[in-house]
Every structure is written in structure tokens, then in C-alpha cells.
Protein backbone atom coordinates (compact mmCIF):
# COMPACT_ATOMS: atom_id res chain seq x y z
CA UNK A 1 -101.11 -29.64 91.73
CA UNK A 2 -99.81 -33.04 92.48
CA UNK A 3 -102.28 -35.94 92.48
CA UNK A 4 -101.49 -39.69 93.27
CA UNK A 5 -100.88 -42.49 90.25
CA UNK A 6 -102.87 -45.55 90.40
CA UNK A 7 -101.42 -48.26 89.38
CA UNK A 8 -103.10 -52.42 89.03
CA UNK A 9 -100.77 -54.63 87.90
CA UNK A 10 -102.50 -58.13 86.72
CA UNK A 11 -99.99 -61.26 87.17
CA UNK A 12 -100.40 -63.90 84.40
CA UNK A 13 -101.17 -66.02 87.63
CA UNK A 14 -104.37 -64.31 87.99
CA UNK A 15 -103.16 -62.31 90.80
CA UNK A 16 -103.67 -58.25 91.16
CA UNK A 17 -101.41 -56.23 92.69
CA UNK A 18 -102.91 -52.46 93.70
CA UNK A 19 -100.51 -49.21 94.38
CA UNK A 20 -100.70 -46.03 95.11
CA UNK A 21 -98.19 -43.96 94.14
CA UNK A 22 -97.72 -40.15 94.87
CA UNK A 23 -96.39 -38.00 92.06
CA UNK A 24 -93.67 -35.85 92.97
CA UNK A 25 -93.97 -33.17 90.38
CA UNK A 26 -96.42 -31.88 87.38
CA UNK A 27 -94.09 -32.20 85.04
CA UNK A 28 -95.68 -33.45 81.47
CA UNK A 29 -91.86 -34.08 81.12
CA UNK A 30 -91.20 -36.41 83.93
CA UNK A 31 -94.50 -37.77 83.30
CA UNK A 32 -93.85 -38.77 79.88
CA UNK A 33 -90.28 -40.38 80.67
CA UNK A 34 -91.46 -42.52 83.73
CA UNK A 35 -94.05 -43.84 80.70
CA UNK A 36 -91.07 -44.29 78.31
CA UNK A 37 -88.69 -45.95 80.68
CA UNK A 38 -92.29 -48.36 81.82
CA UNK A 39 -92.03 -49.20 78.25
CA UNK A 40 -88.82 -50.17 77.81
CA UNK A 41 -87.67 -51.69 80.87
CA UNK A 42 -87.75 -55.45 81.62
CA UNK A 43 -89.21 -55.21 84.88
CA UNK A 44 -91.88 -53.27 86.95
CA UNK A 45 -90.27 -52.13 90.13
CA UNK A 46 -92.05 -50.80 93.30
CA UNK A 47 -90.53 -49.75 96.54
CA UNK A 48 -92.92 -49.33 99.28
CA UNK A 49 -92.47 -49.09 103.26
CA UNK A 50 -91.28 -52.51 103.57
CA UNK A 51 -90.21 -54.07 100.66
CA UNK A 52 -88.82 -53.62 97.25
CA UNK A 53 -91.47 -55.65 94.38
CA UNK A 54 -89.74 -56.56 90.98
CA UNK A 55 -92.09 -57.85 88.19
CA UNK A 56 -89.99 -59.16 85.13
CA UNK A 57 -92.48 -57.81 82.42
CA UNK A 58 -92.67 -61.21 81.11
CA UNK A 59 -94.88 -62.15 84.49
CA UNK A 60 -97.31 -59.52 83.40
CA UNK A 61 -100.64 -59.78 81.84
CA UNK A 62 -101.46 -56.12 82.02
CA UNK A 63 -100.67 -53.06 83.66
CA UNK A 64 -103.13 -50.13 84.50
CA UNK A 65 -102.57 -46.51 85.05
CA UNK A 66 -104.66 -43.87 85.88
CA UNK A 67 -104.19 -39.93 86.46
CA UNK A 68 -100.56 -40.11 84.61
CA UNK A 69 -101.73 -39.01 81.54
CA UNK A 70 -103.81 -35.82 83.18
CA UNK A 71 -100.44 -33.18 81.67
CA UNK A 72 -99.40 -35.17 78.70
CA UNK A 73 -100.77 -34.07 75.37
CA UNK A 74 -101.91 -37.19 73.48
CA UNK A 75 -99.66 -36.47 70.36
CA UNK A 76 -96.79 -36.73 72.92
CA UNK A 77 -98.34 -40.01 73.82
CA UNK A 78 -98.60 -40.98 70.50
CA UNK A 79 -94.93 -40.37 69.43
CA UNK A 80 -93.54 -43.33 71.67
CA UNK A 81 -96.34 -45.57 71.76
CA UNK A 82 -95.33 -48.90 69.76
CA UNK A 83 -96.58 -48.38 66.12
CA UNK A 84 -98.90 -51.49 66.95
CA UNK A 85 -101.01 -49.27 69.66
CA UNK A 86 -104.32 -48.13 69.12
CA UNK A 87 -104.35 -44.21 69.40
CA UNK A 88 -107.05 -42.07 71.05
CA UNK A 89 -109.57 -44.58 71.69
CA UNK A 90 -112.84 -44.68 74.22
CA UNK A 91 -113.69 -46.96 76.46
CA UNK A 92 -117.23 -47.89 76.83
């Protein structure tokens, strides 16, 4: 079942930026790649109706995702997470 990524980007501006992004498979594999290439890539880039939106990573305080990680086993997380990350953690 496909399910829709949400996705708030916070600018170092103070500015917030909310999509809404539908997933086009289930796929823990595509999942986990579109999370690897976030990771690596120097910019953030959205295409909606109208517009194309590039972010250089370097303009970005934080990025939140939700309902990506719903297929991905957290081990697979794990293994391309920065060795800096904290693993498995709740959020109160």
C-alpha cells in the first residue's frame, strides 16, 4: 500500500517549507536509496505543479520526514547513517 511522505524542511532563515509527497512504490529498496542519495547530495530538490525548489543543504537547518521509514528495517537504517547518529532513539 502506498502512503504519502511528509516532508518540513526548516531554512536557517527561520522559514518552513511543508510537502507532500506521494510514494510511488513500497519498496524498502527504493525507500532506503531516496534516504541515501538525501544524504549525500548537496541539495534538496522538489518539483511540484509549478515550479522546481532547490535547497543547497548548506541553507538547511533541518529536514523532517515522516512515513519513509514505515518498510525499512532499522538495522538497514543504521548501516548508512553517519557513525555520528544516534540509533534507535524515542522521542518524548
Amino acid at each position: 500500500m502506498a502512503c504519502n511522505l511528509f516532508v518540513v524542511v526548516e531554512l536557517n532563515d527561520g522559514k518552513k517549507e511543508t510537502f507532500s509527497i506521494p510514494m510511488k512504490t513500497d519498496s524498502a529498496i527504493y525507500e532506503r536509496n531516496r534516504l541515501r542519495e538525501l544524504f549525500k547530495s548537496n541539495y534538496v530538490i522538489f518539483s511540484t505543479e509549478d515550479d522546481i525548489l532547490a535547497y543547497p543543504s548548506t541553507s538547511i537547518r533541518s529536514i523532517r520526514m515522516s512515513k519513509i521509514l514505515h518498510s525499512i528495517e532499522s538495522r538497514e537504517i543504521d548501516s548508512f547513517l553517519p557513525l555520528s547518529s544516534f540509533k534507535n532513539v524515542h522521542r518524548h
